[in-house]
PDB file of N, CA and C in Angstrom:
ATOM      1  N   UNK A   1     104.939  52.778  36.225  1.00  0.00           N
ATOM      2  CA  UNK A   1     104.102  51.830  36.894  1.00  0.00           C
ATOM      3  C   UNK A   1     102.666  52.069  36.451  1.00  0.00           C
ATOM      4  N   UNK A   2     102.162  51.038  35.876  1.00  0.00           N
ATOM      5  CA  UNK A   2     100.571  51.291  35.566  1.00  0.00           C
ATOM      6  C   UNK A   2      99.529  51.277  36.951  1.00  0.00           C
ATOM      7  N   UNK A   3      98.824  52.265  36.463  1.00  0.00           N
ATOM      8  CA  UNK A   3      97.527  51.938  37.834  1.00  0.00           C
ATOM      9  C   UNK A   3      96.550  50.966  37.665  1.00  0.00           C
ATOM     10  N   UNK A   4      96.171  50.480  36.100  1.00  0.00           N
ATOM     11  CA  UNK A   4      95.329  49.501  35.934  1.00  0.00           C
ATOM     12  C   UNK A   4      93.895  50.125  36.814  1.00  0.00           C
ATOM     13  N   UNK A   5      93.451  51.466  37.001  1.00  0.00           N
ATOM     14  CA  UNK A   5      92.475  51.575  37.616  1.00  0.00           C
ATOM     15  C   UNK A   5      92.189  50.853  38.832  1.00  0.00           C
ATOM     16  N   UNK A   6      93.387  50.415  39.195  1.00  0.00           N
ATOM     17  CA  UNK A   6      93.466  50.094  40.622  1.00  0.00           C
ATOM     18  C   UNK A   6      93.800  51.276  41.581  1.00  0.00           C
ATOM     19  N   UNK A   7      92.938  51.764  42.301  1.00  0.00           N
ATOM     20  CA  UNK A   7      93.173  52.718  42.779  1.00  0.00           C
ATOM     21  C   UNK A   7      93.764  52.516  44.496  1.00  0.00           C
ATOM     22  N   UNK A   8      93.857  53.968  45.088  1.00  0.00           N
ATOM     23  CA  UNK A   8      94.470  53.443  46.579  1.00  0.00           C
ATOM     24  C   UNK A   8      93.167  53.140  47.802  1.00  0.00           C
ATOM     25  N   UNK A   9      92.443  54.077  46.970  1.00  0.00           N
ATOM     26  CA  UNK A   9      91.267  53.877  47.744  1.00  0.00           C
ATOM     27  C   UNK A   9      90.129  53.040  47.686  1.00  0.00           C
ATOM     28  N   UNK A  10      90.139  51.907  46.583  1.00  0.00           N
ATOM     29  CA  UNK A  10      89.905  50.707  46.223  1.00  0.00           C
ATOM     30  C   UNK A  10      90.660  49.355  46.251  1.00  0.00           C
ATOM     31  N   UNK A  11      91.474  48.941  46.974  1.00  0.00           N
ATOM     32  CA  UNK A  11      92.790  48.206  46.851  1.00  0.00           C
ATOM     33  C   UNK A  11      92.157  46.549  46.899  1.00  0.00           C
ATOM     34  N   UNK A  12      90.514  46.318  46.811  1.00  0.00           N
ATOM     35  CA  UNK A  12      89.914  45.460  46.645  1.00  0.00           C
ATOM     36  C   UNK A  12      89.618  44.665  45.082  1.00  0.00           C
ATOM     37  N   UNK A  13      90.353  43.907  44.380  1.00  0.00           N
ATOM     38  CA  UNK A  13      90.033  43.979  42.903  1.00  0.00           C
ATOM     39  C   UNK A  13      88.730  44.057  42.426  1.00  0.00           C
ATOM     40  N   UNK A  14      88.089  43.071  43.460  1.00  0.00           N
ATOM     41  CA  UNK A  14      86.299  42.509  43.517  1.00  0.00           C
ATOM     42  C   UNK A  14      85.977  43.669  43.144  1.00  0.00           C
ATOM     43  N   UNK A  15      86.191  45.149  43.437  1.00  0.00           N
ATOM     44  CA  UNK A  15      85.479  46.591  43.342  1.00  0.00           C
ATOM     45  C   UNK A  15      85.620  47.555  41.877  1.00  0.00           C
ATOM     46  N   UNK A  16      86.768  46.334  40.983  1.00  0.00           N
ATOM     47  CA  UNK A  16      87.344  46.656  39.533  1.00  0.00           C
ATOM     48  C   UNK A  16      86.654  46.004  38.582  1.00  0.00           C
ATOM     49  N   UNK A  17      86.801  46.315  37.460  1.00  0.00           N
ATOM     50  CA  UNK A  17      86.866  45.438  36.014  1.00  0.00           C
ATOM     51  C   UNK A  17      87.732  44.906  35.449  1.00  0.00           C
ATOM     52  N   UNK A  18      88.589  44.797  36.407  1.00  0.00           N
ATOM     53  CA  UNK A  18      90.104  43.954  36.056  1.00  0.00           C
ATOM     54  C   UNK A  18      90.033  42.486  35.959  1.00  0.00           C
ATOM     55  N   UNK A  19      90.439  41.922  35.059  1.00  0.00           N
ATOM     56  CA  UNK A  19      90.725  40.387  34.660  1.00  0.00           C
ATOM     57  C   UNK A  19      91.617  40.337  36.107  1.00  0.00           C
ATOM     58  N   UNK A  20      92.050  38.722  36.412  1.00  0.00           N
ATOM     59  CA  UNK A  20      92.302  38.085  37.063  1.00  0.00           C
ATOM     60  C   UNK A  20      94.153  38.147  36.597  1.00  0.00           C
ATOM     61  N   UNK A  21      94.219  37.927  35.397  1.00  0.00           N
ATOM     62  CA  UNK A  21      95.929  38.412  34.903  1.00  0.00           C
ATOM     63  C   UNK A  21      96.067  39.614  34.787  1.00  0.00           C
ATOM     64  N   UNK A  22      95.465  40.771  34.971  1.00  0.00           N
ATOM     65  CA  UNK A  22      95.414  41.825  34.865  1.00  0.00           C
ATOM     66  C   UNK A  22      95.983  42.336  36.412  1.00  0.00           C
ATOM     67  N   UNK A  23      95.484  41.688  37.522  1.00  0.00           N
ATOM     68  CA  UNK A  23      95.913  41.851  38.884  1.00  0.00           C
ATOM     69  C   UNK A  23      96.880  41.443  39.085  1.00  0.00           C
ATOM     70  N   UNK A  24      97.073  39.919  38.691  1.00  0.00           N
ATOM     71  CA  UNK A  24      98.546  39.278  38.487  1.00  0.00           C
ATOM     72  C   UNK A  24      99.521  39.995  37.821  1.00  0.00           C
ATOM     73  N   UNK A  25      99.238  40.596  36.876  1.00  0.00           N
ATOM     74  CA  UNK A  25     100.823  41.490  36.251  1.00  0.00           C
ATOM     75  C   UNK A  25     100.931  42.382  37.272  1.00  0.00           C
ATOM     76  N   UNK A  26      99.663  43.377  37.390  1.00  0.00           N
ATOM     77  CA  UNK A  26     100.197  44.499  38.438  1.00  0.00           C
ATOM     78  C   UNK A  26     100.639  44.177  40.113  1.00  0.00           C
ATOM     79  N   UNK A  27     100.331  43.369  40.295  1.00  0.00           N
ATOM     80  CA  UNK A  27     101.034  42.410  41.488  1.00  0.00           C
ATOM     81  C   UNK A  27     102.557  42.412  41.506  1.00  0.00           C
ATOM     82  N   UNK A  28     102.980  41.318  40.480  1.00  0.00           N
ATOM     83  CA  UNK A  28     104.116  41.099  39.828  1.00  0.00           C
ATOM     84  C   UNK A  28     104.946  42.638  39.650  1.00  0.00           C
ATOM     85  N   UNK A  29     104.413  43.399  38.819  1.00  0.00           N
ATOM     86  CA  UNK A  29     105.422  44.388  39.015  1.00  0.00           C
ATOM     87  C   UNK A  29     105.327  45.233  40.289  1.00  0.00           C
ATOM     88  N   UNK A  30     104.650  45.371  40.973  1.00  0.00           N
ATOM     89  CA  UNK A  30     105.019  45.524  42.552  1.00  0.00           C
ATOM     90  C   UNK A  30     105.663  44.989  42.971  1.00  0.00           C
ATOM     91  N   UNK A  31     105.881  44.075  43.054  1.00  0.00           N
ATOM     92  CA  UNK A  31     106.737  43.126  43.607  1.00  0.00           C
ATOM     93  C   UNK A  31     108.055  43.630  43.333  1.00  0.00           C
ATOM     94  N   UNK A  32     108.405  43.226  41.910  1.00  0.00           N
ATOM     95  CA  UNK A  32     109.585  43.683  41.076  1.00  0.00           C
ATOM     96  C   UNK A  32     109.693  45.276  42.151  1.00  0.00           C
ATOM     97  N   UNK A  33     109.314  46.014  41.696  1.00  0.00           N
ATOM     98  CA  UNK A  33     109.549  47.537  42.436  1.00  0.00           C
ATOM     99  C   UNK A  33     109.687  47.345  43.650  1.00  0.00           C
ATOM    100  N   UNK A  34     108.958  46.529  44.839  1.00  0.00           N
ATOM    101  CA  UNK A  34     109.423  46.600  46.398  1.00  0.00           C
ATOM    102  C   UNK A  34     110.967  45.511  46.124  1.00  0.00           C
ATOM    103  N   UNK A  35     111.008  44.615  45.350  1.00  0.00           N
ATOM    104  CA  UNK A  35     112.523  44.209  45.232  1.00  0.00           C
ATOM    105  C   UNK A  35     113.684  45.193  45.101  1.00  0.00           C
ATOM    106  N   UNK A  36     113.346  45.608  43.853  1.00  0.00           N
ATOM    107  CA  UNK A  36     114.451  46.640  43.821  1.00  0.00           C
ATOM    108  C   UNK A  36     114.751  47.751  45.115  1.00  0.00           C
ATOM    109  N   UNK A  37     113.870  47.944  45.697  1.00  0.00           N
ATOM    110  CA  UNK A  37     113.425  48.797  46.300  1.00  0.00           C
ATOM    111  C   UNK A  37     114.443  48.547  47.752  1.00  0.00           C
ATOM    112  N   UNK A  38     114.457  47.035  48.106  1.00  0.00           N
ATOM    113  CA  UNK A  38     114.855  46.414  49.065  1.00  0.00           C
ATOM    114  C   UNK A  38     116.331  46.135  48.763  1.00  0.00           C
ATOM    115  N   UNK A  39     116.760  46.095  47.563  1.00  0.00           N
ATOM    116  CA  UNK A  39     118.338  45.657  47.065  1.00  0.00           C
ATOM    117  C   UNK A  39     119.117  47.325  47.290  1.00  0.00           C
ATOM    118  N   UNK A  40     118.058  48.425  46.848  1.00  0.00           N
ATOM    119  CA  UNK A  40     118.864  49.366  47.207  1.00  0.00           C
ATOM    120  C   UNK A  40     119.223  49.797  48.489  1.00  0.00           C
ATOM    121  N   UNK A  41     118.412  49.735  49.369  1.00  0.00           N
ATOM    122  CA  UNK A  41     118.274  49.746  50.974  1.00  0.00           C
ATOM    123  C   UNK A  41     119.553  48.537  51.762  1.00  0.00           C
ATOM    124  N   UNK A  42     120.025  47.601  50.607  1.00  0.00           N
ATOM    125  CA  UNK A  42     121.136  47.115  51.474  1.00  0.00           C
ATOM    126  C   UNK A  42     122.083  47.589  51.411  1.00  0.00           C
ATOM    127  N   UNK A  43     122.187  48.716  50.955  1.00  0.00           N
ATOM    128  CA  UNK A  43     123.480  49.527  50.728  1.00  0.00           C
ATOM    129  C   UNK A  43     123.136  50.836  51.094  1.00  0.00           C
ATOM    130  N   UNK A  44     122.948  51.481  52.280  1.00  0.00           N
ATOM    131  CA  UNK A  44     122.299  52.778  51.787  1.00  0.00           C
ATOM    132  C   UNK A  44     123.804  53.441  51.933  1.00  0.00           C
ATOM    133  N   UNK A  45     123.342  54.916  51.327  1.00  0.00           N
ATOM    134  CA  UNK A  45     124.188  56.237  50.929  1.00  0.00           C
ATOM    135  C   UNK A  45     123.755  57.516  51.905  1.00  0.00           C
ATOM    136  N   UNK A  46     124.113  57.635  53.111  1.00  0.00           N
ATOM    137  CA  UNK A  46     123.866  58.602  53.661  1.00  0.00           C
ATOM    138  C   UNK A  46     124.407  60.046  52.976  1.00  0.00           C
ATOM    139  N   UNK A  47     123.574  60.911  52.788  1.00  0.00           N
ATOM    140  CA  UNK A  47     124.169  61.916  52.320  1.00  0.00           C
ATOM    141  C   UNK A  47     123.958  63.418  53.375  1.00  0.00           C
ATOM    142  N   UNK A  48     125.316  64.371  53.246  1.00  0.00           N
ATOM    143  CA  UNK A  48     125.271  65.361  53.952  1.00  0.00           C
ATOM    144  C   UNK A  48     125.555  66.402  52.867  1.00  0.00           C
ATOM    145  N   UNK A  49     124.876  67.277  53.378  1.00  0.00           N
ATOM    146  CA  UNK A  49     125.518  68.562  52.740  1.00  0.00           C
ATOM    147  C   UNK A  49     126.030  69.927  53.448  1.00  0.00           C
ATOM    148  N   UNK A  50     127.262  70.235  53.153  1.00  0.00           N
ATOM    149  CA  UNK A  50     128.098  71.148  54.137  1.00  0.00           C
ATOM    150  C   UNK A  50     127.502  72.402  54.190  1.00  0.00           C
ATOM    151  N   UNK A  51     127.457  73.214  55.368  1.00  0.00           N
ATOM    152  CA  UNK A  51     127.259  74.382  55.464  1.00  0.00           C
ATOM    153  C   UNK A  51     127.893  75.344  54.321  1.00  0.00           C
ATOM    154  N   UNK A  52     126.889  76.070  53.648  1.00  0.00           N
ATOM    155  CA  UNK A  52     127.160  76.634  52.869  1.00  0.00           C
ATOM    156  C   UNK A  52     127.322  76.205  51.158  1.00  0.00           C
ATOM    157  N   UNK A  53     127.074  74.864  50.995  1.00  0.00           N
ATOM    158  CA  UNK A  53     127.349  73.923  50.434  1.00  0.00           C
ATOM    159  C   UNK A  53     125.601  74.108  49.134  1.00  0.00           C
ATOM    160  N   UNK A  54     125.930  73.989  48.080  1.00  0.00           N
ATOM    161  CA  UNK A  54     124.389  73.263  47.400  1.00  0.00           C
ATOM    162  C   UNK A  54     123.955  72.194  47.139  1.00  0.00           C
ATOM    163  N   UNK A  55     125.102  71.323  46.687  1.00  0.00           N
ATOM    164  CA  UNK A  55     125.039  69.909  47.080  1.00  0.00           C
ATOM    165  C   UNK A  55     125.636  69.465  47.933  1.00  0.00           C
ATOM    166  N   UNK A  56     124.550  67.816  48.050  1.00  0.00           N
ATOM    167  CA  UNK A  56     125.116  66.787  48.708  1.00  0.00           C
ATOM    168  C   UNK A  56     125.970  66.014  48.745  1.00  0.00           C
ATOM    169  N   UNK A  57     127.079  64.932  49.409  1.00  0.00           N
ATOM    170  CA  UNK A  57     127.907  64.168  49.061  1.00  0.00           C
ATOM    171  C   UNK A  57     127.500  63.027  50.193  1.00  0.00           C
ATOM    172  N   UNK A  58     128.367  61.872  49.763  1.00  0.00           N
ATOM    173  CA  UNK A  58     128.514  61.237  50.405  1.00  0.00           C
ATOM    174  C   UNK A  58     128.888  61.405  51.735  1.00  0.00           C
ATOM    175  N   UNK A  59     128.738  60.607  52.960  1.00  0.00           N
ATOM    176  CA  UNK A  59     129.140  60.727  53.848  1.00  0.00           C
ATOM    177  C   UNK A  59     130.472  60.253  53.936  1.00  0.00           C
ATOM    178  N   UNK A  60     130.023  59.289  53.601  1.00  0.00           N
ATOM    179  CA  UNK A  60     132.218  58.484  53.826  1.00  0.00           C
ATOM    180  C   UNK A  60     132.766  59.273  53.212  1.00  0.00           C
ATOM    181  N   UNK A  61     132.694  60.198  51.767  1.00  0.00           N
ATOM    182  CA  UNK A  61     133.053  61.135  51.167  1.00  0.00           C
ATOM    183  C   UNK A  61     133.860  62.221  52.021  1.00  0.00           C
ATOM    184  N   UNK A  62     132.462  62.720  52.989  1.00  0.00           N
ATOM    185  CA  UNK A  62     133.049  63.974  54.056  1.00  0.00           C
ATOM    186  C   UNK A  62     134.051  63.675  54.794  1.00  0.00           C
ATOM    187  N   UNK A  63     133.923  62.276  55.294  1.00  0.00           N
ATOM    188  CA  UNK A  63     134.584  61.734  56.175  1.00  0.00           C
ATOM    189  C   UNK A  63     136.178  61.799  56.047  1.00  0.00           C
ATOM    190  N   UNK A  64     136.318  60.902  54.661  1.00  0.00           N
ATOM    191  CA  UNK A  64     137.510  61.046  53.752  1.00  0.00           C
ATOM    192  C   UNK A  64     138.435  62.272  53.808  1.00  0.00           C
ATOM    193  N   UNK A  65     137.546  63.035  53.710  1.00  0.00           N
ATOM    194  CA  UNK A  65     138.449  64.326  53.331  1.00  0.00           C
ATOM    195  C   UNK A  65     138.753  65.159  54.892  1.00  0.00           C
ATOM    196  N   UNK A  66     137.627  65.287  55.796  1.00  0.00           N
ATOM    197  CA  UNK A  66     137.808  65.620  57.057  1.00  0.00           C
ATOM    198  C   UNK A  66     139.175  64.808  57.926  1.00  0.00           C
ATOM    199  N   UNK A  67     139.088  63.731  57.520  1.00  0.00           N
ATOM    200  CA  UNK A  67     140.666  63.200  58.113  1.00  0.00           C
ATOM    201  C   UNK A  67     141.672  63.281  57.536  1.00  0.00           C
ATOM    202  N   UNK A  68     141.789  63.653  55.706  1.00  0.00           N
ATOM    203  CA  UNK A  68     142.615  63.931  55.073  1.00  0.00           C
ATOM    204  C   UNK A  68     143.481  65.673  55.225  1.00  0.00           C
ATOM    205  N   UNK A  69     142.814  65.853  56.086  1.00  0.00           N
ATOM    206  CA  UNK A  69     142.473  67.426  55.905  1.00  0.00           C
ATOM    207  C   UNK A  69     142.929  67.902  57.417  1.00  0.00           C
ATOM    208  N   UNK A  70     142.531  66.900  58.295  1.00  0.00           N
ATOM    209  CA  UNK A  70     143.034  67.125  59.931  1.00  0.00           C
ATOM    210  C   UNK A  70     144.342  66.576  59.996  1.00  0.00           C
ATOM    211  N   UNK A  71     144.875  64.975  59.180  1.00  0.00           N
ATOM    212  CA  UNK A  71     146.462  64.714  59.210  1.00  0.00           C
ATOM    213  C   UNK A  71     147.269  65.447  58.479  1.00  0.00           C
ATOM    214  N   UNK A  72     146.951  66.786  57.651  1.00  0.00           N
ATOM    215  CA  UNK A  72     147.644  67.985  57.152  1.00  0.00           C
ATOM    216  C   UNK A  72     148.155  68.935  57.903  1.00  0.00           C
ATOM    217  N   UNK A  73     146.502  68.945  58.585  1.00  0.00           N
ATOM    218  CA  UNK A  73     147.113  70.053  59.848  1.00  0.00           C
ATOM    219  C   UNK A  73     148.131  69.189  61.382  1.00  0.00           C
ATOM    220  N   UNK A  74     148.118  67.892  61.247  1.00  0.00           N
ATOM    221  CA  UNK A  74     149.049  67.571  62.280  1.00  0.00           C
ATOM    222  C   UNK A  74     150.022  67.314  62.284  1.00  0.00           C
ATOM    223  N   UNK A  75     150.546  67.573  60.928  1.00  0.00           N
ATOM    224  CA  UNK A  75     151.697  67.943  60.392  1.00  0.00           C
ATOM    225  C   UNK A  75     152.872  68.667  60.810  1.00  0.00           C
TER     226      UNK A  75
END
């Protein structure tokens, strides 16, 4: 992501030397990035990681196997 010397603590263009398409692209790809941003969030992936564990997994993952694992033992 470019900063275009747009900074956070300037978020006024009037306060830049930025062209007028220069704001417009970096606009635009904000945009693009809070999109994506929002397509991934309709799906989220809760993740856990087990005691003792270094990685994470899925949750439905844990889930999966915790009931796969309890109808063994009710066997």
């Amino acid at each position: 992501m470019k900063d275009l010397n747009y900074s956070k603590k300037s978020q006024n263009p009037e306060n830049s030397n930025l062209t007028v398409e220069q704001v417009l692209e970096y606009a635009l790809e904000q945009i693009q990035v809070l999109k994506q941003e929002v397509e991934r969030l309709k799906s989220p992936q809760l993740m856990y990681k087990r005691p003792g564990s270094e990685k994470h997994e899925k949750i439905t993952e844990f889930f999966d196997d915790v009931e796969i694992r309890l109808q063994k033992l009710e066997k």
